[in-house]
Structures are given as structure tokens and as C-alpha cells.
PDB file of N, CA and C in Angstrom:
ATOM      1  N   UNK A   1      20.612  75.302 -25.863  1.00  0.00           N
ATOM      2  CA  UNK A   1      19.662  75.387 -26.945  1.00  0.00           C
ATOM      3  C   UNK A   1      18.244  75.354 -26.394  1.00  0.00           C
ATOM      4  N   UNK A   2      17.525  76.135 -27.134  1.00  0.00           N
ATOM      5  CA  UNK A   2      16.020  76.189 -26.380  1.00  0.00           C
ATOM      6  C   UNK A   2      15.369  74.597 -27.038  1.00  0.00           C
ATOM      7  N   UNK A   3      13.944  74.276 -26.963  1.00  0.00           N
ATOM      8  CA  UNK A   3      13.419  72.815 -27.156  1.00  0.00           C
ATOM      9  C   UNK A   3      12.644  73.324 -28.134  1.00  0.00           C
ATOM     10  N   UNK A   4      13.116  74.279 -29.007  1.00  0.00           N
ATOM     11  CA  UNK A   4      12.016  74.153 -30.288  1.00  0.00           C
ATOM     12  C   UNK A   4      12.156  73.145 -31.049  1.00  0.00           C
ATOM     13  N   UNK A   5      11.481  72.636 -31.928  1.00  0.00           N
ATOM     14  CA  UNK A   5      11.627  71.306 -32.730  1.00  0.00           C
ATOM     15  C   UNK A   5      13.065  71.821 -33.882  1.00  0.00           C
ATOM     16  N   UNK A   6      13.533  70.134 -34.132  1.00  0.00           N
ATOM     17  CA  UNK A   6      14.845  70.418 -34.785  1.00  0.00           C
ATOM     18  C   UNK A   6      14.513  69.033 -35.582  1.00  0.00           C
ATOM     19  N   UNK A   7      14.789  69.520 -37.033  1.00  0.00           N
ATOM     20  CA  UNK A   7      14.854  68.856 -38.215  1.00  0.00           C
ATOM     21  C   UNK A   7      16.288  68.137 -38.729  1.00  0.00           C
ATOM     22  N   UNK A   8      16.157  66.931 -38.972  1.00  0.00           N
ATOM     23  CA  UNK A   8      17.796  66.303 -38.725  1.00  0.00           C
ATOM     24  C   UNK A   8      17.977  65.941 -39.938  1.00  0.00           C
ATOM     25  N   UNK A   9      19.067  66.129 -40.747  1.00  0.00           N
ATOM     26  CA  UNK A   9      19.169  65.394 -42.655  1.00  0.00           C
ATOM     27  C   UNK A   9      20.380  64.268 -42.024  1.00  0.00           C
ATOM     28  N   UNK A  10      20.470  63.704 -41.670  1.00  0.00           N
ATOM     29  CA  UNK A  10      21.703  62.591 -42.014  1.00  0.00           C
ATOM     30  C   UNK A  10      22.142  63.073 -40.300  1.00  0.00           C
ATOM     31  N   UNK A  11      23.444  63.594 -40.445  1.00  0.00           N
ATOM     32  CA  UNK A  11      24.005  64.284 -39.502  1.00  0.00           C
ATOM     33  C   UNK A  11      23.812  65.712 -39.648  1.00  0.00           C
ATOM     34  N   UNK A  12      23.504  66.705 -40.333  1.00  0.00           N
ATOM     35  CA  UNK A  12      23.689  67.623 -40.361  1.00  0.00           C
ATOM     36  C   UNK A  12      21.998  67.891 -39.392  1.00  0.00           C
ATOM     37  N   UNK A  13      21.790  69.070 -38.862  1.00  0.00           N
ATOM     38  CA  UNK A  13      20.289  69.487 -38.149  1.00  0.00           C
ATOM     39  C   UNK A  13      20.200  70.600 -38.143  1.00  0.00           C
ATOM     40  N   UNK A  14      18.920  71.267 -38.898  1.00  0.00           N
ATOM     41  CA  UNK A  14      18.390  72.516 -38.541  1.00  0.00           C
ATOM     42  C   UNK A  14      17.859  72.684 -37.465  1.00  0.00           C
ATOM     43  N   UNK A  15      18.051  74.058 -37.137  1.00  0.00           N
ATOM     44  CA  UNK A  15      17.520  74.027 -35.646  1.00  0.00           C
ATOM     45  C   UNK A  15      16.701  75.616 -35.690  1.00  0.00           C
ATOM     46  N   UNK A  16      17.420  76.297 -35.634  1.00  0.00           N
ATOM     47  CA  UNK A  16      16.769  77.957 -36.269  1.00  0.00           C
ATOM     48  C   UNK A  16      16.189  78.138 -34.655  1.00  0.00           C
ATOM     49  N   UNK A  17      17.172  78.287 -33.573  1.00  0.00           N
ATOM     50  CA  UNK A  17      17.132  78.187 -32.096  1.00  0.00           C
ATOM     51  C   UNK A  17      17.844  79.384 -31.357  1.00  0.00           C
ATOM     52  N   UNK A  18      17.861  80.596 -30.372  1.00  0.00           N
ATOM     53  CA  UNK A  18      18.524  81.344 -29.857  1.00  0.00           C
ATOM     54  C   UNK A  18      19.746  79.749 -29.492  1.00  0.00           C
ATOM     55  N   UNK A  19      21.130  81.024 -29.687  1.00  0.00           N
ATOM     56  CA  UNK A  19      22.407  80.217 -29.040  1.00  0.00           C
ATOM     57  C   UNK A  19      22.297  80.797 -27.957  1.00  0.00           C
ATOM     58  N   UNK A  20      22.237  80.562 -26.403  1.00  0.00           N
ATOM     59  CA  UNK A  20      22.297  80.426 -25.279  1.00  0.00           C
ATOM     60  C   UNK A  20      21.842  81.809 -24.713  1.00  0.00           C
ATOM     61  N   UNK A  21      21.998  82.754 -24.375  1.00  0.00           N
ATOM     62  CA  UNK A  21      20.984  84.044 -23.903  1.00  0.00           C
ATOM     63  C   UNK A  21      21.118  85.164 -24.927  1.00  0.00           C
ATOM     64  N   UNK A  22      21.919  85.025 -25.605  1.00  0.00           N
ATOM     65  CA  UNK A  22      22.703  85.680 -27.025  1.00  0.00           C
ATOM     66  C   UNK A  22      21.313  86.253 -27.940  1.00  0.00           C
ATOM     67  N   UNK A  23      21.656  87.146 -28.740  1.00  0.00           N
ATOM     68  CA  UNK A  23      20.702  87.635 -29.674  1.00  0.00           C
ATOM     69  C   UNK A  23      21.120  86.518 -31.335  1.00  0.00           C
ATOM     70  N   UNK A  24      21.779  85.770 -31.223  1.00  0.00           N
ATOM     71  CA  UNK A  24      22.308  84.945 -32.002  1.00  0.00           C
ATOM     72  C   UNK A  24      21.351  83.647 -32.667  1.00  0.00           C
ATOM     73  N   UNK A  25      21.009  83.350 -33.499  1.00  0.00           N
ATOM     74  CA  UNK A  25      20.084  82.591 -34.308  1.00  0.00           C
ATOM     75  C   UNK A  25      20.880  81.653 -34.836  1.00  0.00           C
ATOM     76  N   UNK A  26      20.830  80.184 -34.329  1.00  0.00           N
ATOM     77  CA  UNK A  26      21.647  78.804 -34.627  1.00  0.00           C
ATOM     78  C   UNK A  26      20.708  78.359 -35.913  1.00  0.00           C
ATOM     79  N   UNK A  27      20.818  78.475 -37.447  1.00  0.00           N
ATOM     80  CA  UNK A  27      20.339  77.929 -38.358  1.00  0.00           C
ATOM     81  C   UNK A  27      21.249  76.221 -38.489  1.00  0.00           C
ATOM     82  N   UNK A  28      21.940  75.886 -38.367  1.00  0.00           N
ATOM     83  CA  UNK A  28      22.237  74.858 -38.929  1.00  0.00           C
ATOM     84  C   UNK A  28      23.359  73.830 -37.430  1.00  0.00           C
ATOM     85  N   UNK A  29      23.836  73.150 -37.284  1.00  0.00           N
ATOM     86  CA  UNK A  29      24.540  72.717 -36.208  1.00  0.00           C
ATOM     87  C   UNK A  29      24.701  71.162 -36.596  1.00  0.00           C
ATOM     88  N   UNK A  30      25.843  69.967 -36.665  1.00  0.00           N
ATOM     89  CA  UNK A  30      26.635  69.017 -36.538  1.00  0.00           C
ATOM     90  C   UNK A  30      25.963  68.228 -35.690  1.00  0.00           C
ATOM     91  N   UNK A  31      26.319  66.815 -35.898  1.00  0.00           N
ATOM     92  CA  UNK A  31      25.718  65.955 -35.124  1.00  0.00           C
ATOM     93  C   UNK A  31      26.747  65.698 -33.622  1.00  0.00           C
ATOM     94  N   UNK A  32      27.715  67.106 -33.781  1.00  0.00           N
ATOM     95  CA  UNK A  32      28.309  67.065 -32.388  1.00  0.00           C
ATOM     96  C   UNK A  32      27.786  68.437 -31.615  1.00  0.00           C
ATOM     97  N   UNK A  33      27.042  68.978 -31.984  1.00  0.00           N
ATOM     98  CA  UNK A  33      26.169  70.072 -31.797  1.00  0.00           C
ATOM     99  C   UNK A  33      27.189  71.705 -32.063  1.00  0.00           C
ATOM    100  N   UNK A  34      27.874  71.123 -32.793  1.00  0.00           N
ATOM    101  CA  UNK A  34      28.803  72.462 -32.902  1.00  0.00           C
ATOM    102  C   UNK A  34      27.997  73.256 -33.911  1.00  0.00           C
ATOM    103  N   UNK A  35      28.172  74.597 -34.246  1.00  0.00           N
ATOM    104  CA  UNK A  35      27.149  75.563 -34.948  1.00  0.00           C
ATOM    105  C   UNK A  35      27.954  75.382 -36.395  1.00  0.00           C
ATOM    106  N   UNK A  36      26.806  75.453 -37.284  1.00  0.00           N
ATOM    107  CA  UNK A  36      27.703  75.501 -39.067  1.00  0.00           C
ATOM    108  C   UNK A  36      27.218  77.071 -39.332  1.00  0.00           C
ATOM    109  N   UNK A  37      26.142  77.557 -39.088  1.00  0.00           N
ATOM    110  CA  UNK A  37      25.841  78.675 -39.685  1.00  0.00           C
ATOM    111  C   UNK A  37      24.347  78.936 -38.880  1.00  0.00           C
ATOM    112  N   UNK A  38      24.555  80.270 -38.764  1.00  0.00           N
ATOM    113  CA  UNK A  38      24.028  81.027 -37.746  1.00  0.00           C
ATOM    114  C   UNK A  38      24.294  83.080 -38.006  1.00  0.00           C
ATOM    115  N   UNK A  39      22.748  83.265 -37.444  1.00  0.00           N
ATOM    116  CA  UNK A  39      22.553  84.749 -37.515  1.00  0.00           C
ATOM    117  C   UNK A  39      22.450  85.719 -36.410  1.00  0.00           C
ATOM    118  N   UNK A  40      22.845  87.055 -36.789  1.00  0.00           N
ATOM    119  CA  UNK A  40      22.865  87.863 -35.240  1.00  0.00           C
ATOM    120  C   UNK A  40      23.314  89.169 -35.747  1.00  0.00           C
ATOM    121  N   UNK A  41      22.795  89.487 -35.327  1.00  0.00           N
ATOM    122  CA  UNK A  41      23.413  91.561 -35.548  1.00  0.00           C
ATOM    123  C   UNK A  41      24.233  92.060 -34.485  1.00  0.00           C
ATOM    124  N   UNK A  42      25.669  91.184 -33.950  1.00  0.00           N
ATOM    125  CA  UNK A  42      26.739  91.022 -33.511  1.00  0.00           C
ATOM    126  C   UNK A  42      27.765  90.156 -34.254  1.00  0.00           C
ATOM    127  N   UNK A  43      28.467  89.918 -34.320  1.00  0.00           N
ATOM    128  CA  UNK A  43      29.628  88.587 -34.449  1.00  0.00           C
ATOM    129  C   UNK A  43      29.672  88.155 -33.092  1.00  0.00           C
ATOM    130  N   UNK A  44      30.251  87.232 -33.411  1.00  0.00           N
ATOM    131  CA  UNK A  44      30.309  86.561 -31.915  1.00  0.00           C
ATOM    132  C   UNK A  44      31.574  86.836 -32.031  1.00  0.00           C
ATOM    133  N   UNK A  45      32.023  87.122 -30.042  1.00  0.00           N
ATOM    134  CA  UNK A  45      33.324  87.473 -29.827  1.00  0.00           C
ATOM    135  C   UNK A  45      34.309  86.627 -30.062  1.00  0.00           C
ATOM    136  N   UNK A  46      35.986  86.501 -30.034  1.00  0.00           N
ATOM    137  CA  UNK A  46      36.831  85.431 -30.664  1.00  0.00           C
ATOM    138  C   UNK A  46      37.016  84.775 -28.989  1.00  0.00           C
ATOM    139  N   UNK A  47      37.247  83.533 -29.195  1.00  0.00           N
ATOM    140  CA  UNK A  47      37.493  82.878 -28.115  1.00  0.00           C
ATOM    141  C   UNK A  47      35.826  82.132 -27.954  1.00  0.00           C
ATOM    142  N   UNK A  48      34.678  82.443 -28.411  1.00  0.00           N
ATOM    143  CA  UNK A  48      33.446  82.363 -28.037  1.00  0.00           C
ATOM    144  C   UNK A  48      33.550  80.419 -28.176  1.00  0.00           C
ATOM    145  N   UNK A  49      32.827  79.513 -27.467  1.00  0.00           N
ATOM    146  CA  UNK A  49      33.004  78.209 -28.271  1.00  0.00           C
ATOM    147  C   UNK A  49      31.728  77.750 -29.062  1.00  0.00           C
ATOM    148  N   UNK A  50      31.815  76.435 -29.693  1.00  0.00           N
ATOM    149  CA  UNK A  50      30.305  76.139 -30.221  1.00  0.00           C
ATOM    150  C   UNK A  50      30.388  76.326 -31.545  1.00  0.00           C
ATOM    151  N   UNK A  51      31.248  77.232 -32.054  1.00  0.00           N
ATOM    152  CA  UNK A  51      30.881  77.354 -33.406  1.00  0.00           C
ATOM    153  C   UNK A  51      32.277  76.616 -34.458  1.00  0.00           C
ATOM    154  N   UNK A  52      31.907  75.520 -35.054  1.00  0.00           N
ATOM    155  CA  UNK A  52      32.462  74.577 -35.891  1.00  0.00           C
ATOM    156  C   UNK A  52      33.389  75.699 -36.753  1.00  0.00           C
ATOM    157  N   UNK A  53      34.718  75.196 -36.840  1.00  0.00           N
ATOM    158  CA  UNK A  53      35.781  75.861 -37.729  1.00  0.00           C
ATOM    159  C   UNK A  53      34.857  75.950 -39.391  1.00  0.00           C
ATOM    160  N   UNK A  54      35.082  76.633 -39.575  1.00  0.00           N
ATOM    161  CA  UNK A  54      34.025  77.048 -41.192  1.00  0.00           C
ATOM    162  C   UNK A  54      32.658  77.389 -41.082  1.00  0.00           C
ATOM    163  N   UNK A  55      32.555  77.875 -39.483  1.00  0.00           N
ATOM    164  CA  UNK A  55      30.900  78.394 -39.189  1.00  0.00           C
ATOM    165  C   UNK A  55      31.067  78.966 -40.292  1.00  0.00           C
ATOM    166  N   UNK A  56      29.845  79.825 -40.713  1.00  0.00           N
ATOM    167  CA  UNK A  56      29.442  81.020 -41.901  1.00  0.00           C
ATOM    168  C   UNK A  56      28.581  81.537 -40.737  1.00  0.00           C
ATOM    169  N   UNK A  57      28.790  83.191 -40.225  1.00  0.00           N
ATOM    170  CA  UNK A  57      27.923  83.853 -39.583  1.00  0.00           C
ATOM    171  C   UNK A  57      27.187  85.007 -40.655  1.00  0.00           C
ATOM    172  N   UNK A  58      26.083  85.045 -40.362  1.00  0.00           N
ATOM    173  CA  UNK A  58      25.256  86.435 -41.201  1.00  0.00           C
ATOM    174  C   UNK A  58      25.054  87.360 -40.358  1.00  0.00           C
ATOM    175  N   UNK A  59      25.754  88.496 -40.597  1.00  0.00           N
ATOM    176  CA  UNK A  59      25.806  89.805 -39.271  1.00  0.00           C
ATOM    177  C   UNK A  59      24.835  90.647 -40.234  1.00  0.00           C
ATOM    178  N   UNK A  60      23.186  90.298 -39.770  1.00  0.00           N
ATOM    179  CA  UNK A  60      22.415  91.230 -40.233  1.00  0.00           C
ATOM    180  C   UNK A  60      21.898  92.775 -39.564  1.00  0.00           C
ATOM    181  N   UNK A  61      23.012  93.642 -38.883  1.00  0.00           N
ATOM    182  CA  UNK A  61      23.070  94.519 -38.700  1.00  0.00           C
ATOM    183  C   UNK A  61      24.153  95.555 -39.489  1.00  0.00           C
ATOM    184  N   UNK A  62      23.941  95.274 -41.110  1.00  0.00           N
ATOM    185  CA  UNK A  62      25.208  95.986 -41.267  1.00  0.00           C
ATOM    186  C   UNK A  62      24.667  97.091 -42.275  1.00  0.00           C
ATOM    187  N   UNK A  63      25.434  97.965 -42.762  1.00  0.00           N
ATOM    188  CA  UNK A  63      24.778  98.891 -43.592  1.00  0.00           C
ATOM    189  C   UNK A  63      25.601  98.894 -44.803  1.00  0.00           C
ATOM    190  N   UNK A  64      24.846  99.303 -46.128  1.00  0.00           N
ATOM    191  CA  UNK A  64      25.209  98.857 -47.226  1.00  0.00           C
ATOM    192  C   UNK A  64      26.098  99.008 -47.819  1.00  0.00           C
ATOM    193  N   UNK A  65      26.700  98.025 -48.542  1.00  0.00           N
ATOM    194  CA  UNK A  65      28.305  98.095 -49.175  1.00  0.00           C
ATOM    195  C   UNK A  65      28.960  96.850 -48.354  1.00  0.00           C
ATOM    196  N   UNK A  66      28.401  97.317 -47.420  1.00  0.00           N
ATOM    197  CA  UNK A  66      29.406  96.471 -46.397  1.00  0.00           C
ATOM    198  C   UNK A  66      29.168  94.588 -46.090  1.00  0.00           C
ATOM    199  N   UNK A  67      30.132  93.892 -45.945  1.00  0.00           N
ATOM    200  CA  UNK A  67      29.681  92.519 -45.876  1.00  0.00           C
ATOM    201  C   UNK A  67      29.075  92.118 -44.293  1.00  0.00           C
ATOM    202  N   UNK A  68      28.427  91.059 -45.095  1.00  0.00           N
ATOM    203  CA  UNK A  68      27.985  90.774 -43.520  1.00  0.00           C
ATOM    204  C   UNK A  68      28.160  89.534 -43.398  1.00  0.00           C
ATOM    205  N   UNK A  69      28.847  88.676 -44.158  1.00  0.00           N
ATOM    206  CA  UNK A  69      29.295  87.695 -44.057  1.00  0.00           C
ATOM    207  C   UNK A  69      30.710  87.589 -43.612  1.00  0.00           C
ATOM    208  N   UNK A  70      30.685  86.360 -42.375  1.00  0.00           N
ATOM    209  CA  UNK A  70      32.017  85.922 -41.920  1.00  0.00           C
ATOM    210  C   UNK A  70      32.294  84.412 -41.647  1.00  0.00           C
ATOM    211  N   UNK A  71      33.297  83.846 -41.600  1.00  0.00           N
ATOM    212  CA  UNK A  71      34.136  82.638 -41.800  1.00  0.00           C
ATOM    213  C   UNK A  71      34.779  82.523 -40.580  1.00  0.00           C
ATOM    214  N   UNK A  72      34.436  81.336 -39.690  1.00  0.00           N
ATOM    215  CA  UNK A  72      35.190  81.212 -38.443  1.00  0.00           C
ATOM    216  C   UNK A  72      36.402  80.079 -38.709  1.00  0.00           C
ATOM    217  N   UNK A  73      37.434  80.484 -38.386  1.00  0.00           N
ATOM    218  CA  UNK A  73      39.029  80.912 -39.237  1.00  0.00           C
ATOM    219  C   UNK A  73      39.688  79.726 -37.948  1.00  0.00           C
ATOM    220  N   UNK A  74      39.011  79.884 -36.524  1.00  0.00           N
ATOM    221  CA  UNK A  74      39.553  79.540 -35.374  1.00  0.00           C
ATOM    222  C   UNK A  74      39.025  77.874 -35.360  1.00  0.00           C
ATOM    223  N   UNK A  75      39.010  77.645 -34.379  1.00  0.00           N
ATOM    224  CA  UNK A  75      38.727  76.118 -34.100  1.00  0.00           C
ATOM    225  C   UNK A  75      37.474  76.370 -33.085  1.00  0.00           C
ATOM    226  N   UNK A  76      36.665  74.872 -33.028  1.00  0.00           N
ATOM    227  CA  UNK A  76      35.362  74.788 -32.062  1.00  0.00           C
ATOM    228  C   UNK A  76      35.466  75.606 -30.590  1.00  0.00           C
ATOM    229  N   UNK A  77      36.305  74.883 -30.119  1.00  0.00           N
ATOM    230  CA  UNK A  77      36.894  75.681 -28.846  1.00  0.00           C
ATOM    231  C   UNK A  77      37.677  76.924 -28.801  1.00  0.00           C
ATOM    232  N   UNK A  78      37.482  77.730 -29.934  1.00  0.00           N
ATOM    233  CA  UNK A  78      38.166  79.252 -29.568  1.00  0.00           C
ATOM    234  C   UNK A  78      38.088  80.145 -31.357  1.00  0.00           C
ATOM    235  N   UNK A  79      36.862  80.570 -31.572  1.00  0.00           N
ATOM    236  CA  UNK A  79      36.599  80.697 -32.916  1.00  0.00           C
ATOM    237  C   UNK A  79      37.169  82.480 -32.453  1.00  0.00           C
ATOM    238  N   UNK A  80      37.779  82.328 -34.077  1.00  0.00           N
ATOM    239  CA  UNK A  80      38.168  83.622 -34.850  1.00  0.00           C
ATOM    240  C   UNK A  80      37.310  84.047 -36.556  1.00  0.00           C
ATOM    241  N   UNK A  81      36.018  84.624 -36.108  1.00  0.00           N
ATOM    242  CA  UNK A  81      35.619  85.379 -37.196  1.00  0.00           C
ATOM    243  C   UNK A  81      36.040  86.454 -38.058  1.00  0.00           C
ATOM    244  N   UNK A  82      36.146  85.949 -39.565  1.00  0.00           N
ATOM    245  CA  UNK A  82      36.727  86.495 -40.066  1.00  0.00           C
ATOM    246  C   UNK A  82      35.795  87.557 -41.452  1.00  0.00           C
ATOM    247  N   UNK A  83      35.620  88.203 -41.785  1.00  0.00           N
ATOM    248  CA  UNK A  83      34.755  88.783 -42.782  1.00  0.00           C
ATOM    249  C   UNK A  83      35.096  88.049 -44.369  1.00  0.00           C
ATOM    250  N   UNK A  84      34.241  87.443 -44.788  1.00  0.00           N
ATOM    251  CA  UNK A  84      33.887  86.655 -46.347  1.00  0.00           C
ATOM    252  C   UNK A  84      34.178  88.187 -47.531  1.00  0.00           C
ATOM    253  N   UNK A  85      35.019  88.305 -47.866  1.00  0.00           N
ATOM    254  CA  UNK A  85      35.201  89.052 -49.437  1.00  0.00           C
ATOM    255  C   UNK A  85      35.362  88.658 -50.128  1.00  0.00           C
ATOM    256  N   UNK A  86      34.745  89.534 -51.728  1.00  0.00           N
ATOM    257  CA  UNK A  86      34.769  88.909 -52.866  1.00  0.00           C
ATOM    258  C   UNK A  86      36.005  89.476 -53.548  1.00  0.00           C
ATOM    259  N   UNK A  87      36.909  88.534 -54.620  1.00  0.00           N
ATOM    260  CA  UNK A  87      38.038  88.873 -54.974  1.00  0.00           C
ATOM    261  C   UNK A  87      39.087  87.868 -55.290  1.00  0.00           C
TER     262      UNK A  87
END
């Protein structure tokens, strides 16, 4: 995580920080530093770690119609993103 300032509610902490050399934007992260929700115009690959089972990623590279919301399905140590539909 880079040393920009990070805002803490209880346990939960905003951070709004690049995740590690990644084009990836850490908005929110656990008081075990695992990621809750976070942005990037990629998904992060499956197996990737860091990101808390029920991350919410925002894949703001997408074009319209299409979701850009996803649900990490996997566990901290080996996340499986999954795409959020309505239905």
C-alpha cells in the first residue's frame, strides 16, 4: 500500500490507495488489511490474494449494457471474481 493518509471507522478503513504496482484502486480494506471494495479497468486475476471473500470490484472499463460489477466468490488467499447481475 502506498502512505497516503487512511481514514479508519471502527475497523473498517478507507484508504482510496494503488493495490501494489496494479492499475487497481483499494477504496475500502478490514482491519486485517484484506480489500472490501476496490476499482480498476481490469478484474483482478483468480488466485490474486488480498481481496476479502465478498470484495465488490468496479471494472470501470466496460462499455454499456454491460456490468461492471463483481463479487469475489473465492476466499482471501485465492479470490474468484464473479460478475454482480440483476435478476
Amino acid at each position: 500500500m502506498s502512505t497516503r493518509e487512511k481514514v479508519r471507522f471502527g475497523k473498517v478503513m478507507l484508504t482510496g490507495v494503488k493495490h501494489g504496482t496494479s492499475d487497481k484502486l483499494v477504496l475500502l480494506e478490514d482491519d486485517q488489511g484484506d480489500i472490501l471494495l476496490a476499482t480498476g479497468t481490469v478484474i483482478p486475476a483468480d488466485i490474486s490474494d488480498g481481496y476479502a471473500k465478498g470484495c465488490l470490484f468496479i471494472d470501470t472499463n466496460v462499455g454499456t449494457g454491460v456490468t461492471g460489477l463483481y463479487c469475489n466468490k473465492g476466499t482471501k488467499d485465492s479470490c474468484v471474481f464473479t460478475a454482480v447481475t440483476q435478476g
